[in-house]
C-alpha atoms as a PDB file:
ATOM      1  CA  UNK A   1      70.499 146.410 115.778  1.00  0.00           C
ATOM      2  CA  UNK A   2      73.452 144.047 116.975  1.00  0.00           C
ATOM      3  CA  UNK A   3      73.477 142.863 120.714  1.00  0.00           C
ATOM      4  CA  UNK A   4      76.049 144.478 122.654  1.00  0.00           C
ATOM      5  CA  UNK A   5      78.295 142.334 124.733  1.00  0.00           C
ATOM      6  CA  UNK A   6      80.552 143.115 127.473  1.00  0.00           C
ATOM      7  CA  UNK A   7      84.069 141.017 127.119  1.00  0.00           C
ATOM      8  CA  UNK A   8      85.788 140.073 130.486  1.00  0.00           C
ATOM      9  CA  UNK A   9      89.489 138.968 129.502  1.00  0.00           C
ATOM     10  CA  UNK A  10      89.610 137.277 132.755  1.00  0.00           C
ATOM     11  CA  UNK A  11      92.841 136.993 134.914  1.00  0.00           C
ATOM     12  CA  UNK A  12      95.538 139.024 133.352  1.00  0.00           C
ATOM     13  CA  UNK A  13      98.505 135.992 133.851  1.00  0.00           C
ATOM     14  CA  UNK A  14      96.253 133.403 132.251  1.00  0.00           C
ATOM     15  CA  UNK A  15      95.420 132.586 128.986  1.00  0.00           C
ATOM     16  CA  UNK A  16      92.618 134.809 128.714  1.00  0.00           C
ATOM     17  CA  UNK A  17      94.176 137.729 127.283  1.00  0.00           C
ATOM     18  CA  UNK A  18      95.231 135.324 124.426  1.00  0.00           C
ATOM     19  CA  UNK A  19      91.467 134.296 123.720  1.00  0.00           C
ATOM     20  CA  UNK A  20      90.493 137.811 123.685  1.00  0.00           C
ATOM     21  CA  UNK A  21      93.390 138.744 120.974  1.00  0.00           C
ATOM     22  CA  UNK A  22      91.993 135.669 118.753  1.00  0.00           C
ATOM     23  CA  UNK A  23      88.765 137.090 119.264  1.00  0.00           C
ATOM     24  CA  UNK A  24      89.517 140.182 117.953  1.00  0.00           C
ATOM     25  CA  UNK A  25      90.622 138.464 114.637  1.00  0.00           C
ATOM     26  CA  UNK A  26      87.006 137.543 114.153  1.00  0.00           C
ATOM     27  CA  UNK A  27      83.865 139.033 113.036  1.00  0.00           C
ATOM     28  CA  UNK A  28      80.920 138.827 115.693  1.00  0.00           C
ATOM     29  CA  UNK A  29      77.041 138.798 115.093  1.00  0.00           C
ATOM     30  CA  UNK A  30      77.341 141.432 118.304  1.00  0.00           C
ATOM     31  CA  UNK A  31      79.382 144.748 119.030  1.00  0.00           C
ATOM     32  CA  UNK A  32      81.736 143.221 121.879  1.00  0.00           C
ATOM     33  CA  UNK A  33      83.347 145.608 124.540  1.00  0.00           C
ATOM     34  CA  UNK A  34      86.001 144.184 126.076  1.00  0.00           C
ATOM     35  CA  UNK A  35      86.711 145.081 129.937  1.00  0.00           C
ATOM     36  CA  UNK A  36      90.008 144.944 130.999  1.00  0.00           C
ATOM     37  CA  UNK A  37      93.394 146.316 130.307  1.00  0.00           C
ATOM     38  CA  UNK A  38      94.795 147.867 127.001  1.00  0.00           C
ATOM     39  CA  UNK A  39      98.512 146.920 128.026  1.00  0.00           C
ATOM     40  CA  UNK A  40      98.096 143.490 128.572  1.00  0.00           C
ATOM     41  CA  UNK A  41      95.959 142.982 125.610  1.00  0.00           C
ATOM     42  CA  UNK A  42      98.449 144.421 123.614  1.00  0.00           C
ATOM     43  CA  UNK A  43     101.209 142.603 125.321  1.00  0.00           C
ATOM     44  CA  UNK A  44      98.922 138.944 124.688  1.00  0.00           C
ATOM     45  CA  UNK A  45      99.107 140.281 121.269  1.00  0.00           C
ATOM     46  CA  UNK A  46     102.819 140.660 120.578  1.00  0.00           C
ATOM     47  CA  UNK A  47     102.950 137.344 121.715  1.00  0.00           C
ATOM     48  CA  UNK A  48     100.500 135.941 119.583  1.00  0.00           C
ATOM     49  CA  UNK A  49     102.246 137.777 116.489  1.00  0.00           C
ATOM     50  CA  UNK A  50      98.452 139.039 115.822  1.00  0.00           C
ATOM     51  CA  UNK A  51      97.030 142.680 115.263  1.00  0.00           C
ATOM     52  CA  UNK A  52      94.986 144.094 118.280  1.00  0.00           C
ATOM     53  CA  UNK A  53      93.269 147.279 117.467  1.00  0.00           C
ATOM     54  CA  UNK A  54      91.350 148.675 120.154  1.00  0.00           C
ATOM     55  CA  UNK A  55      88.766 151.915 120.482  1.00  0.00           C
ATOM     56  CA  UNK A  56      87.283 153.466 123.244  1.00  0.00           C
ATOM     57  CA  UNK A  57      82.972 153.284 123.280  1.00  0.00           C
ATOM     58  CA  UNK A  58      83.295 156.935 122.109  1.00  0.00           C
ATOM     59  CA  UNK A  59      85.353 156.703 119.151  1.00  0.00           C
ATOM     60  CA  UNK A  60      84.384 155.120 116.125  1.00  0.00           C
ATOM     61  CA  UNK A  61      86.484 152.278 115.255  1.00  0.00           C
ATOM     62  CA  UNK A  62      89.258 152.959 112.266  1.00  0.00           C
ATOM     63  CA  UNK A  63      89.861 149.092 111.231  1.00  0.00           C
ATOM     64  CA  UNK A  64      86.671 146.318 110.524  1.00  0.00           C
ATOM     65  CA  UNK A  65      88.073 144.548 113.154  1.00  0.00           C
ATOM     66  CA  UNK A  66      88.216 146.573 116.129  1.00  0.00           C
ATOM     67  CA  UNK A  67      87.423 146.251 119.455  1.00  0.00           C
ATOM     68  CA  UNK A  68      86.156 148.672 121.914  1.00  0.00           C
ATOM     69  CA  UNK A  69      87.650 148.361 125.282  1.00  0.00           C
ATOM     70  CA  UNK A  70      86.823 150.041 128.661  1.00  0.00           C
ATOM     71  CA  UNK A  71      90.373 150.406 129.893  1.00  0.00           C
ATOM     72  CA  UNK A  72      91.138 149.005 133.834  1.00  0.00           C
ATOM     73  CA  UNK A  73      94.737 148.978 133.909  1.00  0.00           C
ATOM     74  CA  UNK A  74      96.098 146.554 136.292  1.00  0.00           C
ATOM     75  CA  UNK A  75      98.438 148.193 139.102  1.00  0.00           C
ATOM     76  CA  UNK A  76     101.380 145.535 138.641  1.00  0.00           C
ATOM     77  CA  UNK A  77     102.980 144.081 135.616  1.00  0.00           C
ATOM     78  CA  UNK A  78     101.702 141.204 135.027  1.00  0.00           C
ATOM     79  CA  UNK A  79     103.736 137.539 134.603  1.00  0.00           C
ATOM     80  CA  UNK A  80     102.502 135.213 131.800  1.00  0.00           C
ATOM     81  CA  UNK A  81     101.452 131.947 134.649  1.00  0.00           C
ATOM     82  CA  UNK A  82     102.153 134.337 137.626  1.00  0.00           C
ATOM     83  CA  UNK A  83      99.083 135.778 138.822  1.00  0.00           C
ATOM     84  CA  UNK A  84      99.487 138.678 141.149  1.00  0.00           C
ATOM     85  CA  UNK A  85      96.790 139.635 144.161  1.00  0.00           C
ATOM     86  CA  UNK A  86      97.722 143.439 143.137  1.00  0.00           C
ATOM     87  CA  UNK A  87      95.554 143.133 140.296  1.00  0.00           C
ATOM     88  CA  UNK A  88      92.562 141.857 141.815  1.00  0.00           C
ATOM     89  CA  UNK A  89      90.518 145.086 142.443  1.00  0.00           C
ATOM     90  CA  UNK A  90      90.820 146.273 139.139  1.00  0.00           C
ATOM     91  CA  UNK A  91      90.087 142.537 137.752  1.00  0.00           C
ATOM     92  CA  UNK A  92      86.841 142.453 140.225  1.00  0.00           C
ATOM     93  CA  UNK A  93      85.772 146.213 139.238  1.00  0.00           C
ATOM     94  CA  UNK A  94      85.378 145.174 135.548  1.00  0.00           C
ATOM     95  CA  UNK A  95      83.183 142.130 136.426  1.00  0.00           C
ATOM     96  CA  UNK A  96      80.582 144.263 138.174  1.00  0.00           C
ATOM     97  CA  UNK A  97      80.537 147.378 135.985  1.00  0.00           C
ATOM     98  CA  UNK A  98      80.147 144.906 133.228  1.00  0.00           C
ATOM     99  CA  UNK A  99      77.445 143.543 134.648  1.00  0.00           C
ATOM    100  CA  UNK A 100      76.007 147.096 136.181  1.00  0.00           C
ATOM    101  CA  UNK A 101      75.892 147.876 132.496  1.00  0.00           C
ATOM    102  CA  UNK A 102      73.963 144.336 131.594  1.00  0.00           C
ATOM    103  CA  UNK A 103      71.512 145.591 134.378  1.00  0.00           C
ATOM    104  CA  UNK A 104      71.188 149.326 133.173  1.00  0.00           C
ATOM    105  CA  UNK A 105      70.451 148.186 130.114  1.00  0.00           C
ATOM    106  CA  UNK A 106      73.490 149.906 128.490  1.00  0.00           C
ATOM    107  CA  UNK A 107      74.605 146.527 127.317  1.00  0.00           C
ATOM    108  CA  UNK A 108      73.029 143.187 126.221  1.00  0.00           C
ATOM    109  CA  UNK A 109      75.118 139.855 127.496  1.00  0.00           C
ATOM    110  CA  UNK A 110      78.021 139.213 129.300  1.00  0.00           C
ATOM    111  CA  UNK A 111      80.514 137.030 128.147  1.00  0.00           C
ATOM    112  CA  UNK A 112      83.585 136.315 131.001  1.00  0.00           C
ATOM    113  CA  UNK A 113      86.971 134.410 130.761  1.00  0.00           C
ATOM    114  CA  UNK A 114      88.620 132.578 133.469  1.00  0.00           C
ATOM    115  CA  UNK A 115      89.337 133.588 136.679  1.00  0.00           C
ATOM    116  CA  UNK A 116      91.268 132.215 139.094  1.00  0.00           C
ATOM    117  CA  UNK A 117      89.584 132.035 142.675  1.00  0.00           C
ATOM    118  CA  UNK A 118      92.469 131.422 144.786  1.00  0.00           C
ATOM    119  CA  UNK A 119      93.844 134.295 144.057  1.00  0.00           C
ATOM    120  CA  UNK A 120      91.160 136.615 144.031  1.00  0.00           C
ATOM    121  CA  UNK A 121      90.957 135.824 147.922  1.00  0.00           C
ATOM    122  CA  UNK A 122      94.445 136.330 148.713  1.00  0.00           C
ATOM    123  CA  UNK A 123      93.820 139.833 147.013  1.00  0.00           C
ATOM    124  CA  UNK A 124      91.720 140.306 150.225  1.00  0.00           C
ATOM    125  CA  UNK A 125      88.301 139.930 148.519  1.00  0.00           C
ATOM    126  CA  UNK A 126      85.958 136.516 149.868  1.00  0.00           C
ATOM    127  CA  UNK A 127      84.975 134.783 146.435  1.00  0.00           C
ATOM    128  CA  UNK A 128      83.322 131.223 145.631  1.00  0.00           C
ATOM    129  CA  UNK A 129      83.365 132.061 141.988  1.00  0.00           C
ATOM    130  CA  UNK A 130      81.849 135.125 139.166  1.00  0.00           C
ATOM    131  CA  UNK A 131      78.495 133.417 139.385  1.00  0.00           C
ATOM    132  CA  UNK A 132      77.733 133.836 143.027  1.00  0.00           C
ATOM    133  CA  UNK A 133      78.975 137.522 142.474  1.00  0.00           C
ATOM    134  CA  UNK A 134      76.735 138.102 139.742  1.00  0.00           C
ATOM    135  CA  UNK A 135      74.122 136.910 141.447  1.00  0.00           C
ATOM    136  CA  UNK A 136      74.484 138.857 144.797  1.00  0.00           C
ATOM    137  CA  UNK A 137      75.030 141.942 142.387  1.00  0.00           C
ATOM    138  CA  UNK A 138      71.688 141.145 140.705  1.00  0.00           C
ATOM    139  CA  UNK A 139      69.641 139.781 143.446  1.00  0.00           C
ATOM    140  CA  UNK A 140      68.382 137.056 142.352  1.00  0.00           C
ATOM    141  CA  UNK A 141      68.874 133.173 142.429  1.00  0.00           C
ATOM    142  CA  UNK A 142      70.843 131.237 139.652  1.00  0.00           C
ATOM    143  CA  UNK A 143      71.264 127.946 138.154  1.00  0.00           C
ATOM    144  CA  UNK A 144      74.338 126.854 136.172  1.00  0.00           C
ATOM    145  CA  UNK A 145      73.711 125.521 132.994  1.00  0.00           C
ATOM    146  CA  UNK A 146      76.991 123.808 130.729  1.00  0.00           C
ATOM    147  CA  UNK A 147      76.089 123.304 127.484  1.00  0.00           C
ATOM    148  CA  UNK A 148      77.480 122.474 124.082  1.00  0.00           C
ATOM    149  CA  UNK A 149      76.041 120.966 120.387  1.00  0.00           C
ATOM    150  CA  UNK A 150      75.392 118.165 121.831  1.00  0.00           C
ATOM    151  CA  UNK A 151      73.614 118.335 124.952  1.00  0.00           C
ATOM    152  CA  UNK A 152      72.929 120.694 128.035  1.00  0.00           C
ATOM    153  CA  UNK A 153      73.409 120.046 131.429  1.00  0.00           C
ATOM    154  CA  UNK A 154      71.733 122.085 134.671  1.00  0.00           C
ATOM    155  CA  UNK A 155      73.146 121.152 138.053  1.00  0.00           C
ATOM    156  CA  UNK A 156      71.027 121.006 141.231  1.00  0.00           C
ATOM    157  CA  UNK A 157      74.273 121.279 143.149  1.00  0.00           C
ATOM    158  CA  UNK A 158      77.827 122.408 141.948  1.00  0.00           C
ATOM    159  CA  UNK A 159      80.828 122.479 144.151  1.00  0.00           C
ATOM    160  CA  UNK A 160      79.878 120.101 146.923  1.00  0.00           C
ATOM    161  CA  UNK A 161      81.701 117.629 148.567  1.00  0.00           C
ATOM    162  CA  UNK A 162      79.819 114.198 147.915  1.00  0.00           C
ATOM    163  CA  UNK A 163      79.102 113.511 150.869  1.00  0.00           C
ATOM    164  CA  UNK A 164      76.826 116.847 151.576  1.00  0.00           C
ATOM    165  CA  UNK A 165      74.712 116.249 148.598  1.00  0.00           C
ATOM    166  CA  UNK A 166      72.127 114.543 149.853  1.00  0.00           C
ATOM    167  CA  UNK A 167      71.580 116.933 152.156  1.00  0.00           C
ATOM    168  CA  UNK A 168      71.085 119.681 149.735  1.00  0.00           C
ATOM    169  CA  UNK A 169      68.196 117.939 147.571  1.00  0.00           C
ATOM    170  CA  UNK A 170      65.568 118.832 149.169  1.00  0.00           C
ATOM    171  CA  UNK A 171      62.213 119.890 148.148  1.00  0.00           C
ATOM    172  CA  UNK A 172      62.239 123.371 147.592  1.00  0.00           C
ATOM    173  CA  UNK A 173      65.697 123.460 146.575  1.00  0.00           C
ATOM    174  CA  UNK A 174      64.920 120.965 143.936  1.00  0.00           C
ATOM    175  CA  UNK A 175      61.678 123.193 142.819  1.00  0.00           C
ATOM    176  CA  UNK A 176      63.491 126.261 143.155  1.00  0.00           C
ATOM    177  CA  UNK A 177      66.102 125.381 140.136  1.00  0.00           C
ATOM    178  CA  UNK A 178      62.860 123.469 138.156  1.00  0.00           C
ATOM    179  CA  UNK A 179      61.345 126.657 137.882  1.00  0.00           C
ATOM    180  CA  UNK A 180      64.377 128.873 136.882  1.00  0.00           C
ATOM    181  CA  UNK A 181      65.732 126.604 134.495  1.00  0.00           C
ATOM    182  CA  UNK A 182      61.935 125.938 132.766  1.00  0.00           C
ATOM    183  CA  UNK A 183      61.495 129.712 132.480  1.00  0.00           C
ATOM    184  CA  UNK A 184      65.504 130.241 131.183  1.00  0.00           C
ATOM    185  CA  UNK A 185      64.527 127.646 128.156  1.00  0.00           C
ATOM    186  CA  UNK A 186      61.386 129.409 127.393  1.00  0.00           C
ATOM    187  CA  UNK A 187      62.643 133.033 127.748  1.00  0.00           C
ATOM    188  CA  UNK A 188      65.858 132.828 126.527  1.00  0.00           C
ATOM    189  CA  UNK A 189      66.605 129.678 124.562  1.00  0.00           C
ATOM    190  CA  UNK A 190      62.804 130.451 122.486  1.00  0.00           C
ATOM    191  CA  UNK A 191      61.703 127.127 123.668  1.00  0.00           C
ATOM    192  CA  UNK A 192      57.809 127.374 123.988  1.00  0.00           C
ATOM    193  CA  UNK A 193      57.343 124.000 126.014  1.00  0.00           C
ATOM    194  CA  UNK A 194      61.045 122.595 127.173  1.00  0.00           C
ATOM    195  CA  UNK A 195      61.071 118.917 128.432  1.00  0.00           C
ATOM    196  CA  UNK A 196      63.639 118.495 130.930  1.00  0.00           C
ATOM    197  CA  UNK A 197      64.892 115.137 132.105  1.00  0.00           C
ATOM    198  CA  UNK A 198      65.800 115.109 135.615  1.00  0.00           C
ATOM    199  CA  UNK A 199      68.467 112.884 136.801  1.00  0.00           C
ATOM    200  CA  UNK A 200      67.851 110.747 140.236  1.00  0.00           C
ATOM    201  CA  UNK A 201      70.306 111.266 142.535  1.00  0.00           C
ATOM    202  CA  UNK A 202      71.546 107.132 143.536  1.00  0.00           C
ATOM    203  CA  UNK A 203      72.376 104.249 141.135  1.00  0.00           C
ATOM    204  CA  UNK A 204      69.426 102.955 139.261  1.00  0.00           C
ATOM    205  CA  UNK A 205      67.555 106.394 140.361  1.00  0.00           C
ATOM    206  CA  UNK A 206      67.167 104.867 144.286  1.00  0.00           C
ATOM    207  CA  UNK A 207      65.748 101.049 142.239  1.00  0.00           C
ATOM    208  CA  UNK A 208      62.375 102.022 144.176  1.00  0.00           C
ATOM    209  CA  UNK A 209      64.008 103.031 147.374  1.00  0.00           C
ATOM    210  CA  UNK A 210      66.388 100.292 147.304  1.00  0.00           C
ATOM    211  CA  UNK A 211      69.328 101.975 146.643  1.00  0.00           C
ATOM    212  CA  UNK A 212      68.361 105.284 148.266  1.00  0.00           C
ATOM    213  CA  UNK A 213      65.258 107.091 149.417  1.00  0.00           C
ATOM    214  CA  UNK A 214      65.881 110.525 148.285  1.00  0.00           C
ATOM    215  CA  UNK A 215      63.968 109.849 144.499  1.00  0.00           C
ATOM    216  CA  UNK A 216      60.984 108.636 146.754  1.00  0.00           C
ATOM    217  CA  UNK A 217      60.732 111.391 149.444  1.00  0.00           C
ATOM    218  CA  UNK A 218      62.242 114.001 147.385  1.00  0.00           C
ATOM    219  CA  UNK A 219      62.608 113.971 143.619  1.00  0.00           C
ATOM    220  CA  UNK A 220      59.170 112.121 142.747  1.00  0.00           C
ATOM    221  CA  UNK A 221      56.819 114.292 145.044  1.00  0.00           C
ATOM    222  CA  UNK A 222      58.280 117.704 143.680  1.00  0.00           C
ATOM    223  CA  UNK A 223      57.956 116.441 140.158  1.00  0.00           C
ATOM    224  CA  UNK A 224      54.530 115.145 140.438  1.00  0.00           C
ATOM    225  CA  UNK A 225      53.761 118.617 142.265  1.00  0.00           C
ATOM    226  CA  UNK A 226      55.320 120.624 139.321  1.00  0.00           C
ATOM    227  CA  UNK A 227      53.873 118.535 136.440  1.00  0.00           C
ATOM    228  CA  UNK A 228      50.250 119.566 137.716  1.00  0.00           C
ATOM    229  CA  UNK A 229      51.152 122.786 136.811  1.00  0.00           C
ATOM    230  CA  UNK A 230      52.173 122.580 133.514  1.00  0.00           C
ATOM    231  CA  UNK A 231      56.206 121.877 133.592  1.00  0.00           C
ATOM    232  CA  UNK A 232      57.428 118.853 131.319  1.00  0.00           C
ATOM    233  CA  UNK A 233      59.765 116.748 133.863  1.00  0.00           C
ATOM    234  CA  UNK A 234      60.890 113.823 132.664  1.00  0.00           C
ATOM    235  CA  UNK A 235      62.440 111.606 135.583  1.00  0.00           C
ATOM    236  CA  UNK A 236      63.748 110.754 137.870  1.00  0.00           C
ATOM    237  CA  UNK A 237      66.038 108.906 135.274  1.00  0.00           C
ATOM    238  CA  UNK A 238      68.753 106.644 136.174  1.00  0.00           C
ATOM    239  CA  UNK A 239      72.146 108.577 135.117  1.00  0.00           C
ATOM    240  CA  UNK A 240      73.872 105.520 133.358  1.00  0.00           C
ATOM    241  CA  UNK A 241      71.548 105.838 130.504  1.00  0.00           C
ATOM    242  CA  UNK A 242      69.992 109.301 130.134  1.00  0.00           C
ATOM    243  CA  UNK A 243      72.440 110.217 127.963  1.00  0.00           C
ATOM    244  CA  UNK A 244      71.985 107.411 125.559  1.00  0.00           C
ATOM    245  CA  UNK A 245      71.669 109.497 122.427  1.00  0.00           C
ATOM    246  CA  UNK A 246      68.589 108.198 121.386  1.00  0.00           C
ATOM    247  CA  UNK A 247      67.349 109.451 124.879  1.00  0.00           C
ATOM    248  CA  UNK A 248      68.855 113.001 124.864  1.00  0.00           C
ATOM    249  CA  UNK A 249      66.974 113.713 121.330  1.00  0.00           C
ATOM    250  CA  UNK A 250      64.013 113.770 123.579  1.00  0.00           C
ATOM    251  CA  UNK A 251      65.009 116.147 126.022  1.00  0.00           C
ATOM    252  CA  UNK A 252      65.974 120.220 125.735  1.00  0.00           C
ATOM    253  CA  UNK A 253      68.645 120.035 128.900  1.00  0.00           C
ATOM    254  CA  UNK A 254      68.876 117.843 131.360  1.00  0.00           C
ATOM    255  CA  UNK A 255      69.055 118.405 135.250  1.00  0.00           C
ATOM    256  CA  UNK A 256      72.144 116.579 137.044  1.00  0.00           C
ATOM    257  CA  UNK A 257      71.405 115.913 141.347  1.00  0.00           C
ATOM    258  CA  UNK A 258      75.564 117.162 141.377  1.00  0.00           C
ATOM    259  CA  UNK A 259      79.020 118.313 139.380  1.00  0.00           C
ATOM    260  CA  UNK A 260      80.315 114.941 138.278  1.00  0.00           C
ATOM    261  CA  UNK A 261      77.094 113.007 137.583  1.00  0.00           C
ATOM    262  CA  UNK A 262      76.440 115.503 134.434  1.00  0.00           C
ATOM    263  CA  UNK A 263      79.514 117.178 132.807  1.00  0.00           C
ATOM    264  CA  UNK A 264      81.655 114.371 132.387  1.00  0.00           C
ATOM    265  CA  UNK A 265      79.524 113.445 129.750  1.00  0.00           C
ATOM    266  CA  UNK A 266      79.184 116.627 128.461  1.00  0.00           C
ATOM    267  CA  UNK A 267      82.767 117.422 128.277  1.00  0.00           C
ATOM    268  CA  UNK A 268      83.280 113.935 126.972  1.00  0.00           C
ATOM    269  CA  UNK A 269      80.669 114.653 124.515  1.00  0.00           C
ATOM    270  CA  UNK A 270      82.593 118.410 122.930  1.00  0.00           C
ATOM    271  CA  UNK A 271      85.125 119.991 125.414  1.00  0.00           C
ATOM    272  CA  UNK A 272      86.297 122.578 122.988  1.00  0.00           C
ATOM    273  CA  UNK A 273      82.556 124.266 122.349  1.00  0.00           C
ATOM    274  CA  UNK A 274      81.338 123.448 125.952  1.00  0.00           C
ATOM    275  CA  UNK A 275      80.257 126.982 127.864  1.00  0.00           C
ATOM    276  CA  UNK A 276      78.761 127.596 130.998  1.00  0.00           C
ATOM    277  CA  UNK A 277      75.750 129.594 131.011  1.00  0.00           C
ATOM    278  CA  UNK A 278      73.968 131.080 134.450  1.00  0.00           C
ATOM    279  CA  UNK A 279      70.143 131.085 134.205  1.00  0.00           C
ATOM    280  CA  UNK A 280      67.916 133.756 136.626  1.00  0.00           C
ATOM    281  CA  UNK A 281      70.197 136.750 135.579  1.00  0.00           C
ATOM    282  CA  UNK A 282      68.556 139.627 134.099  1.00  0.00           C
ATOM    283  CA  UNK A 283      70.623 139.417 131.296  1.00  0.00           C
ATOM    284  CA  UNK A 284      72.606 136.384 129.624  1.00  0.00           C
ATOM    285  CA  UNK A 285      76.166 135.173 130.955  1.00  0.00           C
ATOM    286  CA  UNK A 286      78.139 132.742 129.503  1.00  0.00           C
ATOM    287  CA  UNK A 287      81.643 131.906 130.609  1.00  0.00           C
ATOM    288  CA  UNK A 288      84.314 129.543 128.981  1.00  0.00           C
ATOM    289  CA  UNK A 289      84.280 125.922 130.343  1.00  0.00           C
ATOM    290  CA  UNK A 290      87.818 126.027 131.551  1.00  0.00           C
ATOM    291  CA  UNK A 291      90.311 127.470 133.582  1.00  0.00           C
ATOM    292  CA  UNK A 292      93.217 130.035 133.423  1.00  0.00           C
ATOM    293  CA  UNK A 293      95.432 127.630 132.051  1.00  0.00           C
ATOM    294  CA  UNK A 294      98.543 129.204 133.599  1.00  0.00           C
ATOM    295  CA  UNK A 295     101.130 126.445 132.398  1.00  0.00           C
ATOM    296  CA  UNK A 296      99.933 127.626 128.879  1.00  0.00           C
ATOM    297  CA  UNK A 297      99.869 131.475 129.116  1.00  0.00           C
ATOM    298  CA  UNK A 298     102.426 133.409 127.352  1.00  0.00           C
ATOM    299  CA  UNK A 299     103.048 130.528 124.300  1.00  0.00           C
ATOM    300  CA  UNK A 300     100.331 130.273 121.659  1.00  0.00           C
ATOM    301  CA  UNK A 301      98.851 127.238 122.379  1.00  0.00           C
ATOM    302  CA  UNK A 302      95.904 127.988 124.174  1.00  0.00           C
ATOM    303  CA  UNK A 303      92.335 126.733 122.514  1.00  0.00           C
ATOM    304  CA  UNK A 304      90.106 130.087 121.888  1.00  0.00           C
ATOM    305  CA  UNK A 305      87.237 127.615 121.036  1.00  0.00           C
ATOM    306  CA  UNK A 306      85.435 127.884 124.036  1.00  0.00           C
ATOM    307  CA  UNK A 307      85.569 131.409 123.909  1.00  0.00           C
ATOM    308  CA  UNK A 308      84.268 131.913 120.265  1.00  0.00           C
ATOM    309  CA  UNK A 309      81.549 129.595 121.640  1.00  0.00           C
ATOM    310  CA  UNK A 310      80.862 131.927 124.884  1.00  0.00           C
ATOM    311  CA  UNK A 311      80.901 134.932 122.778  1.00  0.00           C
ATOM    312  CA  UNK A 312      78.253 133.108 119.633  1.00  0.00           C
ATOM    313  CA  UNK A 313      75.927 131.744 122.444  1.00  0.00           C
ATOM    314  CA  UNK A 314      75.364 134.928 124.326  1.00  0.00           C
ATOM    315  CA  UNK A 315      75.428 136.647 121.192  1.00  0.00           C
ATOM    316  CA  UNK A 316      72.364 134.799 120.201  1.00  0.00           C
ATOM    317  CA  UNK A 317      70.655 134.550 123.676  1.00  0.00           C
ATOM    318  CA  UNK A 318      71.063 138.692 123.420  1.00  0.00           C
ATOM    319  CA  UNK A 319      69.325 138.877 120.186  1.00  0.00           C
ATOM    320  CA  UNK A 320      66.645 136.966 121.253  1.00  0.00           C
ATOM    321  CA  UNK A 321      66.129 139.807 124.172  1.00  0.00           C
ATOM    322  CA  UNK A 322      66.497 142.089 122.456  1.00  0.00           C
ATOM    323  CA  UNK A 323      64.694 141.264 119.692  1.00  0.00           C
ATOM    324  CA  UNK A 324      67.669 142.010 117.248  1.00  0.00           C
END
């Protein structure tokens, strides 16, 4: 049996309905079923000069390469590059009955596109992003994970000003993501004993409290503590050379103190198949690594590799649950 994965176009201006329509040109270890709106999907596909067939979940699809679609039509017409607040609700209502059906076990994985968060609050609903509502839908705790062929990257903290970092690395928040990204690489990457390398958070990783205390009273104490019970932690590391190839052979993902200490490097390494992947959900996410792109929506040029890359990984992180 092929996972089943729930398709979120993303906002309806960007280039997101573009991805999907390229999508839909390809054939998928996974039945995908897209969320979002029939019109603009079709519109995205006009555009594109590409065939978009679409069935609903009850029908039984009349061309090899069709996709089933749970219709939420968007209120206004939507602008290629001119989001509208309008649309919001309807965008927002997909997310979480995707999900709901991730939970219910109706489907596997949940693959999203971008959204854009500025927006989304000037349609009158609060939002830091799709992972934090994913994860108050689901209660539970997440890490995010980027990752591409070359390497992957967990961050202890994400969108943090620098200087409110420091503050935020402490003990059990630093245990906290150990454990959740340990038991993500064992349960869904397959990985029976994952070594993670865990990045200090100053130059040199603190140069034994030189440079910085926090490896000393934070980072080494909660490692030590969490290698007595069986987890593989290698670290801390200094950040200027963990990623030394030679180095990253010997890890399975590494853990990054904040945003830019980690994915630079990864997006340096492959920006086109980079995704971002939540870990503690009770099902598999994975979102493209980029944004709506609204200075490219509307004229063919947008990249679907990320997306291909979204839909591939969660397609194989669903197998692996359900045993496909």
């Amino acid at each position: 049996m092929r996972p089943r994965l729930a398709l979120i176009p993303g906002e309806p201006a960007g280039i997101g309905p573009e991805l999907v329509v390229h999508a839909a040109q390809q054939d998928w270890a996974a039945e995908v079923v897209v969320y979002g709106d029939a019109v603009v999907l079709r519109r995205a596909a006009d555009t594109l000069g590409l065939p978009l067939h679409l069935h609903s979940r009850d029908e039984a699809p009349q061309h090899p390469r069709s996709l089933a679609i749970v219709d939420y039509p968007h209120p206004a017409v939507t602008r290629f590059g001119t989001p509208d607040p309008a649309n919001v609700p309807s965008l927002i209502n997909a997310i979480s009955h995707a999900a709901r059906a991730c939970i219910d076990g109706e489907l596997d994985g949940l693959v999203t596109g971008p959204v854009h968060k500025a927006v989304i609050n000037q349609g009158g609903i609060t939002f830091t992003g799709t992972t934090d509502l994913l994860a108050a839908q689901a209660e539970c705790e997440v890490v995010m994970m980027l990752a591409n062929p070359a390497m992957r990257v967990a961050l202890q903290t994400v969108h943090l000003p620098l200087r409110e970092v420091a503050d935020r690395i402490t003990p059990d928040a630093l245990e906290r993501t150990l454990r959740i990204v340990d038991a993500a690489l064992r349960a869904q990457f397959g990985i029976v004993a994952p070594t993670l390398a865990v990045l200090g958070l100053n130059p040199h990783a603190g140069e034994d409290g030189h440079l910085g205390r926090e490896e000393l009273d934070v980072i080494i104490p909660t490692l030590d503590r969490l290698r007595t019970e069986g987890l593989q932690l290698a670290g801390p590391l200094p950040a200027d050379t963990a990623f030394l190839p030679d180095k990253l052979r010997g890890f399975d993902a590494v853990l990054a103190m904040y945003h830019d200490q980690g994915l630079p490097v990864l997006k340096h390494a492959d920006f086109a198949n980079a995704v971002n992947i939540t870990l503690g959900l009770p099902y598999p996410r994975v979102a493209v690594d980029h944004g709506t792109a609204l200075d490219l929506a509307g004229i063919g040029k947008a990249d679907p590799s990320s997306l291909f890359a979204a839909i591939r990984t969660c397609a194989q992180l669903a197998a692996r649950r359900v045993g496909a």
